[in-house]
Structure formats: C-alpha cells, structure tokens
C-alpha atoms as a PDB file:
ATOM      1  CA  UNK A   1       0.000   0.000   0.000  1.00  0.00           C
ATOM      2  CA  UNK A   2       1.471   3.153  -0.891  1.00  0.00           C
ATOM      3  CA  UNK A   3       1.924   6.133   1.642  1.00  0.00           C
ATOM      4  CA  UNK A   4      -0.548   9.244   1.853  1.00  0.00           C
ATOM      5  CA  UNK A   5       0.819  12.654   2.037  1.00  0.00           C
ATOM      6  CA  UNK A   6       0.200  14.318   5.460  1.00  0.00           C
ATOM      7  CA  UNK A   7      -1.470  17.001   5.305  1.00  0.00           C
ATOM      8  CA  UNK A   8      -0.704  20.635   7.272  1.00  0.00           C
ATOM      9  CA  UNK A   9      -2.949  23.662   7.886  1.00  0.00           C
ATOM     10  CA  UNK A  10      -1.385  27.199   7.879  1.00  0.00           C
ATOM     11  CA  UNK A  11      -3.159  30.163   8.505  1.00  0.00           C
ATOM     12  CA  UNK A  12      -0.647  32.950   7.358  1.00  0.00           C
ATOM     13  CA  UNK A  13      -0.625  36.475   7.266  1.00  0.00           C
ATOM     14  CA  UNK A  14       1.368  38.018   4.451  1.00  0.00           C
ATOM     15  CA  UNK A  15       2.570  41.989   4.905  1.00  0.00           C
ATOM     16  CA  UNK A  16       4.869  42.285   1.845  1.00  0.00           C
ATOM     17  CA  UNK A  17       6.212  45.940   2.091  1.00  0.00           C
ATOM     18  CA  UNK A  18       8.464  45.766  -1.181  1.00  0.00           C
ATOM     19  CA  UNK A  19       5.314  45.243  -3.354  1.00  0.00           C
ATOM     20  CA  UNK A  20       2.387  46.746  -0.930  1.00  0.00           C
ATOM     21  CA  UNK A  21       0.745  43.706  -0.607  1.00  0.00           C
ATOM     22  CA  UNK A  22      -1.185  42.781   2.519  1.00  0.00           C
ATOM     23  CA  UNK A  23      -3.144  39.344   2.268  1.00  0.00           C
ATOM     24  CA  UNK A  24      -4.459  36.795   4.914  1.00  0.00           C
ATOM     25  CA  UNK A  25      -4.491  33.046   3.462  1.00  0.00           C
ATOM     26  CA  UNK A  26      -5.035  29.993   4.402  1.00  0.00           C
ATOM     27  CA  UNK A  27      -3.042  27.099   3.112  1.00  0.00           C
ATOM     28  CA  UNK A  28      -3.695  23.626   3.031  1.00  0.00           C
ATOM     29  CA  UNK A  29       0.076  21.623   2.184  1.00  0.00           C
ATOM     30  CA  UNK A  30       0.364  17.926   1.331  1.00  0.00           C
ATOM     31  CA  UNK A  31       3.428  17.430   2.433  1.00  0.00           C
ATOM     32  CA  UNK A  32       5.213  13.762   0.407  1.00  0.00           C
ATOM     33  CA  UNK A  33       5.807  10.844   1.706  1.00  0.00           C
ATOM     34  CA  UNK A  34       9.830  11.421   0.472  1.00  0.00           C
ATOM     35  CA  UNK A  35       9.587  15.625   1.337  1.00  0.00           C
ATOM     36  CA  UNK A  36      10.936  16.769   4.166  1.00  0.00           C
ATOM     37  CA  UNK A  37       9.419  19.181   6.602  1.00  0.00           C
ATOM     38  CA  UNK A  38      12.210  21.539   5.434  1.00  0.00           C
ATOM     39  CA  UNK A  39      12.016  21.358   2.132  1.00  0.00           C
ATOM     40  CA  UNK A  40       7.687  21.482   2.894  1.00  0.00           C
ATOM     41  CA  UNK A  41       8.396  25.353   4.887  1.00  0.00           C
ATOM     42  CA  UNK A  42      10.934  26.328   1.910  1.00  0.00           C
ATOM     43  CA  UNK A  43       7.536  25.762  -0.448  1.00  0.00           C
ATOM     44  CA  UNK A  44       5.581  28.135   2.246  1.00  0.00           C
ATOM     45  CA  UNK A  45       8.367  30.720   2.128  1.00  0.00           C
ATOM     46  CA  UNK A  46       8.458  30.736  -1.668  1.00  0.00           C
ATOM     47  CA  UNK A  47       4.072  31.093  -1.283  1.00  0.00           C
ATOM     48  CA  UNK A  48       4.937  34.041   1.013  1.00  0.00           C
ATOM     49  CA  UNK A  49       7.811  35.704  -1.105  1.00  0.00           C
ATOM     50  CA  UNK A  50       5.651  35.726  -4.493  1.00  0.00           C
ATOM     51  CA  UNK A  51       2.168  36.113  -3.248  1.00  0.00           C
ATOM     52  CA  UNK A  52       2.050  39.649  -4.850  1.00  0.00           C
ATOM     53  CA  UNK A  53       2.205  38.382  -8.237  1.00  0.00           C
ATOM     54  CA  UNK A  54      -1.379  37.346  -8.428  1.00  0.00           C
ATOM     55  CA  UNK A  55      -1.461  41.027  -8.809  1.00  0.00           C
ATOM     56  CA  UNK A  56       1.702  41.595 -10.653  1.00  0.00           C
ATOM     57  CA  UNK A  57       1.772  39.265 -13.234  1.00  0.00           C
ATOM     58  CA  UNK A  58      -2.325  38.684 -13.627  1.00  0.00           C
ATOM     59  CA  UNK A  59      -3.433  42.043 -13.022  1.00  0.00           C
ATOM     60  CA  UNK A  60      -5.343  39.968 -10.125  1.00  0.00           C
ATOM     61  CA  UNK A  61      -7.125  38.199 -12.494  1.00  0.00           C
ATOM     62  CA  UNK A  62      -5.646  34.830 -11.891  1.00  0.00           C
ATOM     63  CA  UNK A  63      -4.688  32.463  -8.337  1.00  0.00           C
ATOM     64  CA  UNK A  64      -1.596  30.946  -6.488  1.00  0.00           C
ATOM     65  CA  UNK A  65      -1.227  27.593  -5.308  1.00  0.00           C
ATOM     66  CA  UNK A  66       0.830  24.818  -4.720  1.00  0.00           C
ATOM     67  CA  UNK A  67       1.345  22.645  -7.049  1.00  0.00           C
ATOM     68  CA  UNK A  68       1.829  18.652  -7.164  1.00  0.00           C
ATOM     69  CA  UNK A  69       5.469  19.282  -6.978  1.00  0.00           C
ATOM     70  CA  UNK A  70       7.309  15.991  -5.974  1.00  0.00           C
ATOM     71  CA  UNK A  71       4.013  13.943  -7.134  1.00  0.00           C
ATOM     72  CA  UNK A  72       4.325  14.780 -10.796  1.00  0.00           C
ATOM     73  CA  UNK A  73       7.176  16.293 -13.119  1.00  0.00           C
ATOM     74  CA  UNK A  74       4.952  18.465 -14.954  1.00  0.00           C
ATOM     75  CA  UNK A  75       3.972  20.562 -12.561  1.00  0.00           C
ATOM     76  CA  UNK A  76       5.719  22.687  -9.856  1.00  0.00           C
ATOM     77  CA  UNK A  77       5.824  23.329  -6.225  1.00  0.00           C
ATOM     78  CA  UNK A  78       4.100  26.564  -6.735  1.00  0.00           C
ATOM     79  CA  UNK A  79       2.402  28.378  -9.529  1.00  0.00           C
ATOM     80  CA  UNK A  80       0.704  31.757 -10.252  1.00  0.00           C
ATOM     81  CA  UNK A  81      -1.890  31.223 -13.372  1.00  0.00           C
ATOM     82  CA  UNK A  82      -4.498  33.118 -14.487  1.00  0.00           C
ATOM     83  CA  UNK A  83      -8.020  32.543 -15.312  1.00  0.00           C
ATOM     84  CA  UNK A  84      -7.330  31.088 -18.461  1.00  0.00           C
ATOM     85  CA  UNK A  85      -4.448  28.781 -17.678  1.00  0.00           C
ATOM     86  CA  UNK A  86      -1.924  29.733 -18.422  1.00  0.00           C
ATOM     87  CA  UNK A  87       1.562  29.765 -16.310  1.00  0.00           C
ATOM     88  CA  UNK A  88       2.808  33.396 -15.408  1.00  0.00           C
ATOM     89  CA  UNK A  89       5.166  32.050 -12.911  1.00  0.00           C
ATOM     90  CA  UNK A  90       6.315  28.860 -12.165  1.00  0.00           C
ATOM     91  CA  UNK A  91       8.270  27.923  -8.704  1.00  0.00           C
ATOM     92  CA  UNK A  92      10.589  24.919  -7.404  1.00  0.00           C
ATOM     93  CA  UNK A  93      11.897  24.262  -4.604  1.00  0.00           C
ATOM     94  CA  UNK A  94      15.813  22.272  -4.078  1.00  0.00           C
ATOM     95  CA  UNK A  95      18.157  21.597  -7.177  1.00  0.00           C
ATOM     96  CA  UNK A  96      16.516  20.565  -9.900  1.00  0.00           C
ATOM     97  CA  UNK A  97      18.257  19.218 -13.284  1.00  0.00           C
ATOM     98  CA  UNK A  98      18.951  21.225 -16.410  1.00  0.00           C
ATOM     99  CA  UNK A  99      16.170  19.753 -18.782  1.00  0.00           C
ATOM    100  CA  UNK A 100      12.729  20.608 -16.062  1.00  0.00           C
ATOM    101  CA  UNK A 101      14.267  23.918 -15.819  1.00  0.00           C
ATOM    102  CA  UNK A 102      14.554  24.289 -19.676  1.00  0.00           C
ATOM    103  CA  UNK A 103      11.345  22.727 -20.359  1.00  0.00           C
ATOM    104  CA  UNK A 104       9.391  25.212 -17.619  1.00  0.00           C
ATOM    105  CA  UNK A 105      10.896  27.899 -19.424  1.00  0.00           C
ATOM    106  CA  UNK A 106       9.234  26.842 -21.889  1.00  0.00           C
ATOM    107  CA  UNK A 107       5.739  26.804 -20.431  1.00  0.00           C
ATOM    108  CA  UNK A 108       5.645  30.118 -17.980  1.00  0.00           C
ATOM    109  CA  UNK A 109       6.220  33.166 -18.351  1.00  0.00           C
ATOM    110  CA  UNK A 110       9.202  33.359 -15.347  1.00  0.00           C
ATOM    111  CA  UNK A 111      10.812  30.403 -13.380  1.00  0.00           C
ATOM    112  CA  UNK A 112      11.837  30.844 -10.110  1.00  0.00           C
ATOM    113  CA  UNK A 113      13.906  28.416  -8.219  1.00  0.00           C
ATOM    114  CA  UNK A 114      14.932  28.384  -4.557  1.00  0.00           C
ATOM    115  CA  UNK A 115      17.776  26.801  -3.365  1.00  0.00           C
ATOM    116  CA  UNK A 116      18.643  25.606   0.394  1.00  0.00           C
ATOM    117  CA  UNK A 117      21.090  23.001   1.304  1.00  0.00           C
ATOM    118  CA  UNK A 118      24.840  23.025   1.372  1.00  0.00           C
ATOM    119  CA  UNK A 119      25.386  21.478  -2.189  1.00  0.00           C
ATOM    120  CA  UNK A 120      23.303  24.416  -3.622  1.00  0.00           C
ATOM    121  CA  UNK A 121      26.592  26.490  -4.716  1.00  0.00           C
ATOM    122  CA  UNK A 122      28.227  23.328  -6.442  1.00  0.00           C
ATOM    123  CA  UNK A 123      24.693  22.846  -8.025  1.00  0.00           C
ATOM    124  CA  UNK A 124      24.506  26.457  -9.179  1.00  0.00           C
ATOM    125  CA  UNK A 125      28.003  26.741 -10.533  1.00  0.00           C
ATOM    126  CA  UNK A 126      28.093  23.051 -12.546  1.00  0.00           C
ATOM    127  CA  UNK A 127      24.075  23.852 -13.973  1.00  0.00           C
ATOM    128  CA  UNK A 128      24.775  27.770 -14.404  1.00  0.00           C
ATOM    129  CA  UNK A 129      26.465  27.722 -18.341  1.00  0.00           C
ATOM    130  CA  UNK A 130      24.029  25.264 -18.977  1.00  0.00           C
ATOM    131  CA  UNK A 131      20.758  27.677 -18.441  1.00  0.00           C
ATOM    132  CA  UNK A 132      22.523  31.234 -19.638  1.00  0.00           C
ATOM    133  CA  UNK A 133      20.321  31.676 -22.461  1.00  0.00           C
ATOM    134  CA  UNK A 134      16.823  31.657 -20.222  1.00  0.00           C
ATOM    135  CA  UNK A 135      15.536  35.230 -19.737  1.00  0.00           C
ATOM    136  CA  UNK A 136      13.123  33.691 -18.060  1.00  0.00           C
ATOM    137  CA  UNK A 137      14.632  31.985 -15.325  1.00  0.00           C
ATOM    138  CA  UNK A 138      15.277  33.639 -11.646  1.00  0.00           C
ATOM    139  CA  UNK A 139      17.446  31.388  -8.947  1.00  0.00           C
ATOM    140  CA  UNK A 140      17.123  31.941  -5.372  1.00  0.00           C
ATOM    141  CA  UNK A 141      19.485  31.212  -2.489  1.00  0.00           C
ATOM    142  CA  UNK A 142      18.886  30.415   0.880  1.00  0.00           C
ATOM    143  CA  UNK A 143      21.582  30.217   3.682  1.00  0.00           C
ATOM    144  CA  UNK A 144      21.175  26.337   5.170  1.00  0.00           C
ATOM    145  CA  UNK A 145      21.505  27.402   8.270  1.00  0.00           C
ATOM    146  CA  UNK A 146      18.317  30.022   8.094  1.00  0.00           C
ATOM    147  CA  UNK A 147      16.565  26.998   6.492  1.00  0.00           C
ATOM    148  CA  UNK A 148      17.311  24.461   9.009  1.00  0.00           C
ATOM    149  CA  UNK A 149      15.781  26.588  11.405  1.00  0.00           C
ATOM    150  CA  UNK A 150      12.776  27.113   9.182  1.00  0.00           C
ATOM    151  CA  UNK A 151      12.145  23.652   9.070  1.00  0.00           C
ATOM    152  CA  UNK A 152      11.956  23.632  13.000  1.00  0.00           C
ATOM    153  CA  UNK A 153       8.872  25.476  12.712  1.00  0.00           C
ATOM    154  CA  UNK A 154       6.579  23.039  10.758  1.00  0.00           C
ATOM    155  CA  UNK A 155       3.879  21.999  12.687  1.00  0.00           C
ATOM    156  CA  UNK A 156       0.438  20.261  11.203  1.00  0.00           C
ATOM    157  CA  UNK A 157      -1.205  23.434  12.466  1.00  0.00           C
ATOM    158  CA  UNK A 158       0.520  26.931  12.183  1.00  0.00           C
ATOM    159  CA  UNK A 159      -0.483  30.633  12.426  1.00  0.00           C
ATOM    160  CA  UNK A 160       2.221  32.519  10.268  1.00  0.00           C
ATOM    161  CA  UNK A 161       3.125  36.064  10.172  1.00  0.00           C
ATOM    162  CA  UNK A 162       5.236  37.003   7.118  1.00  0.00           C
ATOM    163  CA  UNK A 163       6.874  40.392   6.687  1.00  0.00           C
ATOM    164  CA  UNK A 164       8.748  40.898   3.553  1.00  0.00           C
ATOM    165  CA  UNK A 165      11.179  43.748   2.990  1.00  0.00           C
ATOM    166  CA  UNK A 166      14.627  44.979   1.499  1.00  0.00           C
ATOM    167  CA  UNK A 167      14.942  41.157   0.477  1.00  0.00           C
ATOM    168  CA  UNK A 168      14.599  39.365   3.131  1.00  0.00           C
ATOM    169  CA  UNK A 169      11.742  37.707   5.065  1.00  0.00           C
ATOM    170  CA  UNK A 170      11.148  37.559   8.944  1.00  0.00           C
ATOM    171  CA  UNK A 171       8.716  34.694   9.416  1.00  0.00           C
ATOM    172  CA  UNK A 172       6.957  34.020  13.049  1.00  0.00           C
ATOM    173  CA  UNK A 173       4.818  31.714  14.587  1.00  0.00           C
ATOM    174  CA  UNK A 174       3.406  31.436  18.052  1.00  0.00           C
ATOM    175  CA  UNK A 175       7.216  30.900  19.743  1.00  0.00           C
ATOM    176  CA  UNK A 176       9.269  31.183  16.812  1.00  0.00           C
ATOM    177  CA  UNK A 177      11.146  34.106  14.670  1.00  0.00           C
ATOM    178  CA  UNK A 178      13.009  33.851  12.012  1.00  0.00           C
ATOM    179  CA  UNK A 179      14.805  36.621   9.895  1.00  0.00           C
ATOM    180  CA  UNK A 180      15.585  34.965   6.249  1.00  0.00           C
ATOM    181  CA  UNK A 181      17.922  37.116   3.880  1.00  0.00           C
ATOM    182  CA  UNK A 182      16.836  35.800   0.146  1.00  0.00           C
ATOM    183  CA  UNK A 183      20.429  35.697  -2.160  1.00  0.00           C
ATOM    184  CA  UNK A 184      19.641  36.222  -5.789  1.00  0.00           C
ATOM    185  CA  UNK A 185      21.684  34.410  -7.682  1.00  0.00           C
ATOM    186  CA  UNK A 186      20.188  35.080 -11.214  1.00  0.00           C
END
C-alpha cells in the first residue's frame, strides 16, 4: 500500500512591504511521503515571497497555489496562473536538473527556483552555463543554516506572520522568529 501525504494547515498572514501587498491566506500543504518538513516550509516561504504576483503578473485576475510538486514532473511546487491557464510564474523548490528547468521555461512566463542546502553552490556553478540563455529563469538562495531553522517550525497546524522587505523575510509563529535574507543568484 502506498503512503498518503500528510497534510498541514497554515493560517498565514502576508505583509509584503516591497510590493504593498497585505493578504491573509489559508493554506492547506500535502506534504510527500519522500519531502521533508524543510524542504515542505521552503515551499511556504516561496508562497509568502511571491504572493504579490497574483497582482503583478495577472493584473489579479488569476490564483496561487501549490502545485503537485514531488508527485508529478509536470507541474511545480508553486504556480501563479491566471483565469485562463496559463503559467505566469512557475516555482521549485531544491536543485533541480537542467532539462525541467529548460522545459518550464518553456511553459511560464518566469521560473523561479529556490535553493537551500549546502550542495546548492556546487549545483549552481556546474548547472549555471548550462541555463545562460533563459531570460526567463530567476534562482534563489537560501543560507542552510536560516533553512534548518525554518524547518523547525513546521507543525500540522501553524499561524504565520510574514513580513517581507529589502529582500529578506522575517517569518513568526506562536514561539518562533526567524529573519531569512533571500540571495539572488540570477
């Protein structure tokens, strides 16, 4: 019999002073059998960090949501599309290979990725010359040691306050605070 995702609850309240965007949302995650809790609160972060673009890239006229990430190739750990369907921006989470990167190029409109463990540098420098010629495509870095905390705070109910400003993130919960600094690295 195969394994069921688990399923979390987050209430979270987004104040995103870069982009004036102020939002209360409430997210349902599946989290993978194989996912880690980590790698689960990275995919929150990256909901947090880009939940302005409804706005910004659909003009409001389109939704973000998590997508079946791990569970299927074709689609990503997060997504912004509008009414229509189609992609405006399409997010993953960890270090994914050269050719899903190229090929969700090819079906959004931007592709973000964000990075977290110690191998992501190695990653980034062997799969950088590979992806040079994608306008498209934005990489993300996240210290591992801001990340290991983050994954501390996973719980299968949470009440999350993000504030987002000057490129970084300070996410709480009930007893924990964390201050993220997002790298760019493309």
């Amino acid at each position: 019999m195969a394994l069921k995702s688990t399923i979390y609850k987050a209430e979270m309240s987004i104040a995103d002073i870069d982009h004036a965007h102020y939002e209360n949302h409430a997210l349902t995650i599946a989290r993978h059998p194989s996912e880690t809790e980590l790698r689960m609160m990275v995919r929150v972060l990256a909901f947090a960090i880009n939940a302005h673009q409804v706005q910004s890239l659909c003009g409001g006229d389109g939704a973000i949501g998590f997508g079946a990430g791990l569970s299927s190739a074709d689609e990503p750990d997060l997504w912004v599309k509008d009414f229509q369907g189609s992609i405006k921006l399409w997010v993953d989470v960890g270090q994914p290979e050269e050719k899903p990167i190229a090929k969700a190029c090819q079906r959004a409109e931007l592709v973000q990725i964000y990075c977290f463990s110690q191998a992501a540098d190695p990653w980034w420098r062997r799969i950088e010359p590979k992806l040079s010629r994608s306008s498209k495509l934005q990489v993300f870095r996240i210290a591992p040691e801001e990340a290991g905390a983050l994954g501390q705070m996973a719980q299968r109910q949470m009440h999350l306050q993000a504030t987002i400003q000057d490129a970084a993130i300070s996410l709480s919960s009930g007893k924990d605070h964390l201050t993220i600094p997002i790298e760019r690295l493309r």
